[in-house]
C-alpha atoms as a PDB file:
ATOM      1  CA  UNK A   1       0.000   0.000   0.000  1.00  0.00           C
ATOM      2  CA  UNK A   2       1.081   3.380  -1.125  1.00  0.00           C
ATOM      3  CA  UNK A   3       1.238   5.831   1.777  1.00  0.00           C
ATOM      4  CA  UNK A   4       0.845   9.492   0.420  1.00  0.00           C
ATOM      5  CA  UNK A   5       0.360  12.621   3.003  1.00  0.00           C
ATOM      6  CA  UNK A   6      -1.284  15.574   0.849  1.00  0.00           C
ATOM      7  CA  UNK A   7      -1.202  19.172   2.698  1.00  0.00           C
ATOM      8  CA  UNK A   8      -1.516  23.031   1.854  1.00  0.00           C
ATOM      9  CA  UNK A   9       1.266  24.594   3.226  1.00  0.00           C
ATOM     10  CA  UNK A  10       2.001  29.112   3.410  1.00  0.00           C
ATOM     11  CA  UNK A  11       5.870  30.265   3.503  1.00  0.00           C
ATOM     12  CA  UNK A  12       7.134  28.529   6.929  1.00  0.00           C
ATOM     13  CA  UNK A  13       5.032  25.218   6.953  1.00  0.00           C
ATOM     14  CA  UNK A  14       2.060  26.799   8.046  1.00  0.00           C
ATOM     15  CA  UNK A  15      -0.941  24.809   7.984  1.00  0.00           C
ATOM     16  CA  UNK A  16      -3.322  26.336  10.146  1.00  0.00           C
ATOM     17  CA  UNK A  17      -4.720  28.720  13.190  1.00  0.00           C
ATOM     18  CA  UNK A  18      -6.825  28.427  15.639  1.00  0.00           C
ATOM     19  CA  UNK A  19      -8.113  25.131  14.211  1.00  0.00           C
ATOM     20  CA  UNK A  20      -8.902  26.374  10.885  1.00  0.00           C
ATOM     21  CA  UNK A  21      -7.006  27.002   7.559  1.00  0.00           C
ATOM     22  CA  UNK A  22      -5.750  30.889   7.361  1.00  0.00           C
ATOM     23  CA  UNK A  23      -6.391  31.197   3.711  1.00  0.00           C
ATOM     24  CA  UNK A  24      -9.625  30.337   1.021  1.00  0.00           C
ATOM     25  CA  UNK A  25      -8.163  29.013  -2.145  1.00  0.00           C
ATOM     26  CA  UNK A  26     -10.740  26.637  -3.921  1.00  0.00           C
ATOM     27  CA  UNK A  27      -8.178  25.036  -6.092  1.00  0.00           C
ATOM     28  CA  UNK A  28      -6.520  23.256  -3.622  1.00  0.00           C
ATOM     29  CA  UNK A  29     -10.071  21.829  -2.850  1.00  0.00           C
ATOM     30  CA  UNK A  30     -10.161  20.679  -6.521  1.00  0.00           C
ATOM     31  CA  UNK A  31      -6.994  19.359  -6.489  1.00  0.00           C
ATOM     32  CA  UNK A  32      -8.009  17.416  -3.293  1.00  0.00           C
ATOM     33  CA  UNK A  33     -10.874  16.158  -3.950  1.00  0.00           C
ATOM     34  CA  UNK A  34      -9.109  15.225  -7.882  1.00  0.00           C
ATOM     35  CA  UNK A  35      -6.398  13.359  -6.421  1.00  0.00           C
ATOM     36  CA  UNK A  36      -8.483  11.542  -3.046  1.00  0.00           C
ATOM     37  CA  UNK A  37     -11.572  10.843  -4.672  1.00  0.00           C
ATOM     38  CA  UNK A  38     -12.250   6.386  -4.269  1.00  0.00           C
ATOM     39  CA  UNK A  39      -9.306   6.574  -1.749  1.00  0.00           C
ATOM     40  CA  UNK A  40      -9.095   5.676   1.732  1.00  0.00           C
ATOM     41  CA  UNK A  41      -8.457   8.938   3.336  1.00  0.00           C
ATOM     42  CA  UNK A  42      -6.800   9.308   7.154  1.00  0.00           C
ATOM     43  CA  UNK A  43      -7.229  12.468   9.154  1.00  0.00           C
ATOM     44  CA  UNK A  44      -6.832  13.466  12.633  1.00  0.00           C
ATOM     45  CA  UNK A  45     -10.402  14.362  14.879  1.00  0.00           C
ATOM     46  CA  UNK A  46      -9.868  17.918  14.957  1.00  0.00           C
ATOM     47  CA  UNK A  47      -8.867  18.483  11.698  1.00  0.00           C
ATOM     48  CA  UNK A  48     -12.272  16.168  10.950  1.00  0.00           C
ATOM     49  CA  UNK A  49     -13.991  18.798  13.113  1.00  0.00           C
ATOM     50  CA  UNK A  50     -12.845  21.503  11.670  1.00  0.00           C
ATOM     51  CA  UNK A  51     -14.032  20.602   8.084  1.00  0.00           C
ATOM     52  CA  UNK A  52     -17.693  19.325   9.973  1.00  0.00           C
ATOM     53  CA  UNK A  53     -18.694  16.410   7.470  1.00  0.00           C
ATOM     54  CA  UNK A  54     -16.901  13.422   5.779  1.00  0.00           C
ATOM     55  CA  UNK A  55     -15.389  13.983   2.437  1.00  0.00           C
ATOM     56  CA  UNK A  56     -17.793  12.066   0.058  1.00  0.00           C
ATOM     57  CA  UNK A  57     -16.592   9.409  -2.360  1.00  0.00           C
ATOM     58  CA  UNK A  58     -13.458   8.196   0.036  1.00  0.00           C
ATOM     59  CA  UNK A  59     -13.762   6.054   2.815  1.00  0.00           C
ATOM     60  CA  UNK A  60     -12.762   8.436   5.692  1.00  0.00           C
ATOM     61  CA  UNK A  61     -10.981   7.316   8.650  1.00  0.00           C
ATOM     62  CA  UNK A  62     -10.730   9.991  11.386  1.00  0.00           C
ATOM     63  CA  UNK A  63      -8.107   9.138  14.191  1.00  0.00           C
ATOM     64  CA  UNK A  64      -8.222   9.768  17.880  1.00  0.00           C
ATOM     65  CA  UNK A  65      -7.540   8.934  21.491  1.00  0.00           C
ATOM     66  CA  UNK A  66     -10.950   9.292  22.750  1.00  0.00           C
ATOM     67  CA  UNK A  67     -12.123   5.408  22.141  1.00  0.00           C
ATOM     68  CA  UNK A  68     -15.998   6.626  22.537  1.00  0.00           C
ATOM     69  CA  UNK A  69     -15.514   9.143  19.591  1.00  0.00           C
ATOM     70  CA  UNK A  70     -18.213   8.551  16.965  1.00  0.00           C
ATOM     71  CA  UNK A  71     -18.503  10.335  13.918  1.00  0.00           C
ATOM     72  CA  UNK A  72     -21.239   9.778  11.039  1.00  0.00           C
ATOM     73  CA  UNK A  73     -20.035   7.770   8.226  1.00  0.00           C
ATOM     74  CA  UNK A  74     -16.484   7.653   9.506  1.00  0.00           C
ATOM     75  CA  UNK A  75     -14.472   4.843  10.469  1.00  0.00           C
ATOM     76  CA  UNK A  76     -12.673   5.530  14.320  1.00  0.00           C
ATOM     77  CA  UNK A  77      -9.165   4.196  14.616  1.00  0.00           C
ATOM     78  CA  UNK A  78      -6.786   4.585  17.540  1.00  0.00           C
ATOM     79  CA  UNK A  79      -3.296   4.240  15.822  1.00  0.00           C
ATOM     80  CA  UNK A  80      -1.493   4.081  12.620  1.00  0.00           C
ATOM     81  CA  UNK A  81      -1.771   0.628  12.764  1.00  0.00           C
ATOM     82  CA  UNK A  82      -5.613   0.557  13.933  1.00  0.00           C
ATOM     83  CA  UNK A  83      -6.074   3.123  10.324  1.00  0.00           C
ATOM     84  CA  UNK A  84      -3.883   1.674   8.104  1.00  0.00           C
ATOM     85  CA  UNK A  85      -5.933  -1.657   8.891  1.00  0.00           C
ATOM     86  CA  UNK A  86      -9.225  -0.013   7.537  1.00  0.00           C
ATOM     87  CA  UNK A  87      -8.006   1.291   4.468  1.00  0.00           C
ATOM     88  CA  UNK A  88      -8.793  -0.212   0.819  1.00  0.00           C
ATOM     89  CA  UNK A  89      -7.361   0.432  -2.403  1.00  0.00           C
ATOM     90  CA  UNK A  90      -3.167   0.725  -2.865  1.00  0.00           C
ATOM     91  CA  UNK A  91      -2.912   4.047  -2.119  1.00  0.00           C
ATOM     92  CA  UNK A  92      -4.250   6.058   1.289  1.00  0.00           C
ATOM     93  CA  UNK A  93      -3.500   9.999   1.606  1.00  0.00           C
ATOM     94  CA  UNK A  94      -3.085  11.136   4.749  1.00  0.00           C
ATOM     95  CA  UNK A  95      -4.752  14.401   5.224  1.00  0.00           C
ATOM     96  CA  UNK A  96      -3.422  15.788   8.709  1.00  0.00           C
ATOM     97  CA  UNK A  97      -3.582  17.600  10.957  1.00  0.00           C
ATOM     98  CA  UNK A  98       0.297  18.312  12.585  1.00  0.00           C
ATOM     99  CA  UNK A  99       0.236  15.789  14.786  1.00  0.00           C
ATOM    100  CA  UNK A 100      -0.981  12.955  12.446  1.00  0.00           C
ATOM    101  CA  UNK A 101       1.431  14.498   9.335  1.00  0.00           C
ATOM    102  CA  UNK A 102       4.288  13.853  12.271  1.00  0.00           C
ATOM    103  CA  UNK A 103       3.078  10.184  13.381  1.00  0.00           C
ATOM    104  CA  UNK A 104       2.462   9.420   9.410  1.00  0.00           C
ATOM    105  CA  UNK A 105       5.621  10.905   7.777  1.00  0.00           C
ATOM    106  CA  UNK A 106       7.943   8.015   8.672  1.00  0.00           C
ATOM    107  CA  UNK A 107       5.879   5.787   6.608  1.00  0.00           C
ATOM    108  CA  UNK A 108       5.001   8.568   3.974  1.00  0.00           C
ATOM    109  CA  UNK A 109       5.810   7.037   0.404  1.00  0.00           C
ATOM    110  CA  UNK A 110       4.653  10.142  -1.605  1.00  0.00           C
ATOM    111  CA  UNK A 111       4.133  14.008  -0.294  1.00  0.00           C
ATOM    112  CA  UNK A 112       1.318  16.070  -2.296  1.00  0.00           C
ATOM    113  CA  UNK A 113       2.431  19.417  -1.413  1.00  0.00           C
ATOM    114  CA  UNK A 114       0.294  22.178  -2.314  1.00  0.00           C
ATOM    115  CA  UNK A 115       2.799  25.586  -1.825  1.00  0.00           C
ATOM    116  CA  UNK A 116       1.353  29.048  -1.328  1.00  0.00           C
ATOM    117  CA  UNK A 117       3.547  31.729  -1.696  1.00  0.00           C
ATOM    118  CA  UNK A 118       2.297  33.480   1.203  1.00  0.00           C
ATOM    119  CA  UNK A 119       3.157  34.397   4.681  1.00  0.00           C
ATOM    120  CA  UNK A 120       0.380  33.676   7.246  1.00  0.00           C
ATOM    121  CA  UNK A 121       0.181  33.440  10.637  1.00  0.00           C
ATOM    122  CA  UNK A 122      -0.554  30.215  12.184  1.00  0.00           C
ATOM    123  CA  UNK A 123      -0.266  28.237  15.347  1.00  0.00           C
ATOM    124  CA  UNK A 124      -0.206  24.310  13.316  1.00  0.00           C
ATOM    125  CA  UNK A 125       2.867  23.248  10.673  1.00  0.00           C
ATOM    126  CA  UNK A 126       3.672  20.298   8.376  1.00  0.00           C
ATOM    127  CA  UNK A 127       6.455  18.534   9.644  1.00  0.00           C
ATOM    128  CA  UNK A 128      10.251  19.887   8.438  1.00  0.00           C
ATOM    129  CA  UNK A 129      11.381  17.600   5.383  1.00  0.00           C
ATOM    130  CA  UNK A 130      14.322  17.158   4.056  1.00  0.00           C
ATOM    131  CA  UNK A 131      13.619  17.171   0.289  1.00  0.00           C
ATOM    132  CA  UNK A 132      17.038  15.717  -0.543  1.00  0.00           C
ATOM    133  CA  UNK A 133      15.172  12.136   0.208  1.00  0.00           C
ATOM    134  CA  UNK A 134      12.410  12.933  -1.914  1.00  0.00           C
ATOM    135  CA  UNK A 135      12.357  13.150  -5.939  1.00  0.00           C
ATOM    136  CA  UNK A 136       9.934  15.788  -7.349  1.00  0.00           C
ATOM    137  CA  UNK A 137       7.730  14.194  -9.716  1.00  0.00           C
ATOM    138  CA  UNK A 138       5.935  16.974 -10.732  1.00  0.00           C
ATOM    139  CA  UNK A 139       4.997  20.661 -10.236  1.00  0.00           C
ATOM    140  CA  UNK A 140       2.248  22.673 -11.679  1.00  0.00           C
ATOM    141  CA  UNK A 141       1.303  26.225 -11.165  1.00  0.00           C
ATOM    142  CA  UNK A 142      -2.381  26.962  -9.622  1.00  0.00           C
ATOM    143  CA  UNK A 143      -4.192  29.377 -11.296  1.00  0.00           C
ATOM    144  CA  UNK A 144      -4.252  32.705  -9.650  1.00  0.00           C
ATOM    145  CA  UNK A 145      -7.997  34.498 -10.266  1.00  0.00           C
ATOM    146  CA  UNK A 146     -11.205  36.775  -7.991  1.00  0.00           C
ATOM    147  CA  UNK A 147     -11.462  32.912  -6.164  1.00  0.00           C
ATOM    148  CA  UNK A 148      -8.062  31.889  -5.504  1.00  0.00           C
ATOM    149  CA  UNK A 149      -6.006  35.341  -4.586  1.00  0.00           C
ATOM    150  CA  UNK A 150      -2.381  33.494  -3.853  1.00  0.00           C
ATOM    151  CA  UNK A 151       0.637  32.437  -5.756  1.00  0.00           C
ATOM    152  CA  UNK A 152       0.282  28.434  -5.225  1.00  0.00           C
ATOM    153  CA  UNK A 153       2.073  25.308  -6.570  1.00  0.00           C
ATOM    154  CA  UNK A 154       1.448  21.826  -7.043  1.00  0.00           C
ATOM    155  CA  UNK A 155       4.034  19.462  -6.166  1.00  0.00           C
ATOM    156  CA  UNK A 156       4.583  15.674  -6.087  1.00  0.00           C
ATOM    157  CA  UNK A 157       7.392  14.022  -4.570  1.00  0.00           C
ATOM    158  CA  UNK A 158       8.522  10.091  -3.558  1.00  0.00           C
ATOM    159  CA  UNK A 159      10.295   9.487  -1.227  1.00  0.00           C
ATOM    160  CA  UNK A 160      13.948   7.876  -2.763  1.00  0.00           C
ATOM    161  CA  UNK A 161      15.355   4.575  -1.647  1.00  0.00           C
END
């Protein structure tokens, strides 16, 4: 199985503030829901909460400590091992938040990295990587337009041998 973490990251790894994402740029939710769609997808309970419904078409597996969580249409695991268990098809994407991008990226085959070329303040980051492991597949500029105000590439990396 594939492992692939997919994020939206501003200048400095920021991913987030005050449990929400500091920026609105609907591309990145294209290119999400592009990439994830019929794909087991992992995130972490707040970062469930925080988007307030399951992402339709993937089987979504939210991840917590709290073994009484429940969560409508969601499958509940308890560690990596408890998720990874749950998932289908031969790729997963891990979708975050921090803490879940930390326990995942050890096991991370491929990184989706959406860059925006923008300074925000935030209080949650992606994990530091070093990119000399990884080999960039691909980049791709986002469109800039009235909907999606911020400089923003695509990238794709895997992780080297």
């Amino acid at each position: 199985m594939i492992i692939s973490a997919m994020v939206a990251v501003g200048k400095g790894n920021v991913i987030g503030k005050d449990n929400d994402i500091p920026w609105r740029l609907p591309n990145d939710w294209k290119y999400l829901r592009k990439v994830t769609m019929g794909h087991s997808i992992i995130l972490g309970r707040k970062n469930y909460e925080s988007i307030g419904k399951p992402l339709d078409g993937r089987k979504n597996i939210i991840m917590t400590t709290n073994e009484n969580y429940k969560a409508q249409d969601c499958h509940i695991a308890y560690s990596i091992e408890h998720a990874l268990s749950m998932c289908e098809g031969e790729e997963v994407f891990i979708l975050g938040g921090e803490e879940i991008y930390r326990q995942f990226l050890p096991y991370t085959h491929k990184l989706y990295i959406t860059r925006i070329n923008h300074y925000f303040k935030g209080d949650r980051f992606f994990p530091e990587v070093d990119l000399s492991l990884w080999k960039e597949l691909s980049v791709e500029k986002g469109t800039e337009d009235e909907n999606n105000h911020y400089e923003h590439y695509f990238h794709v990396y895997e992780k080297v041998n």
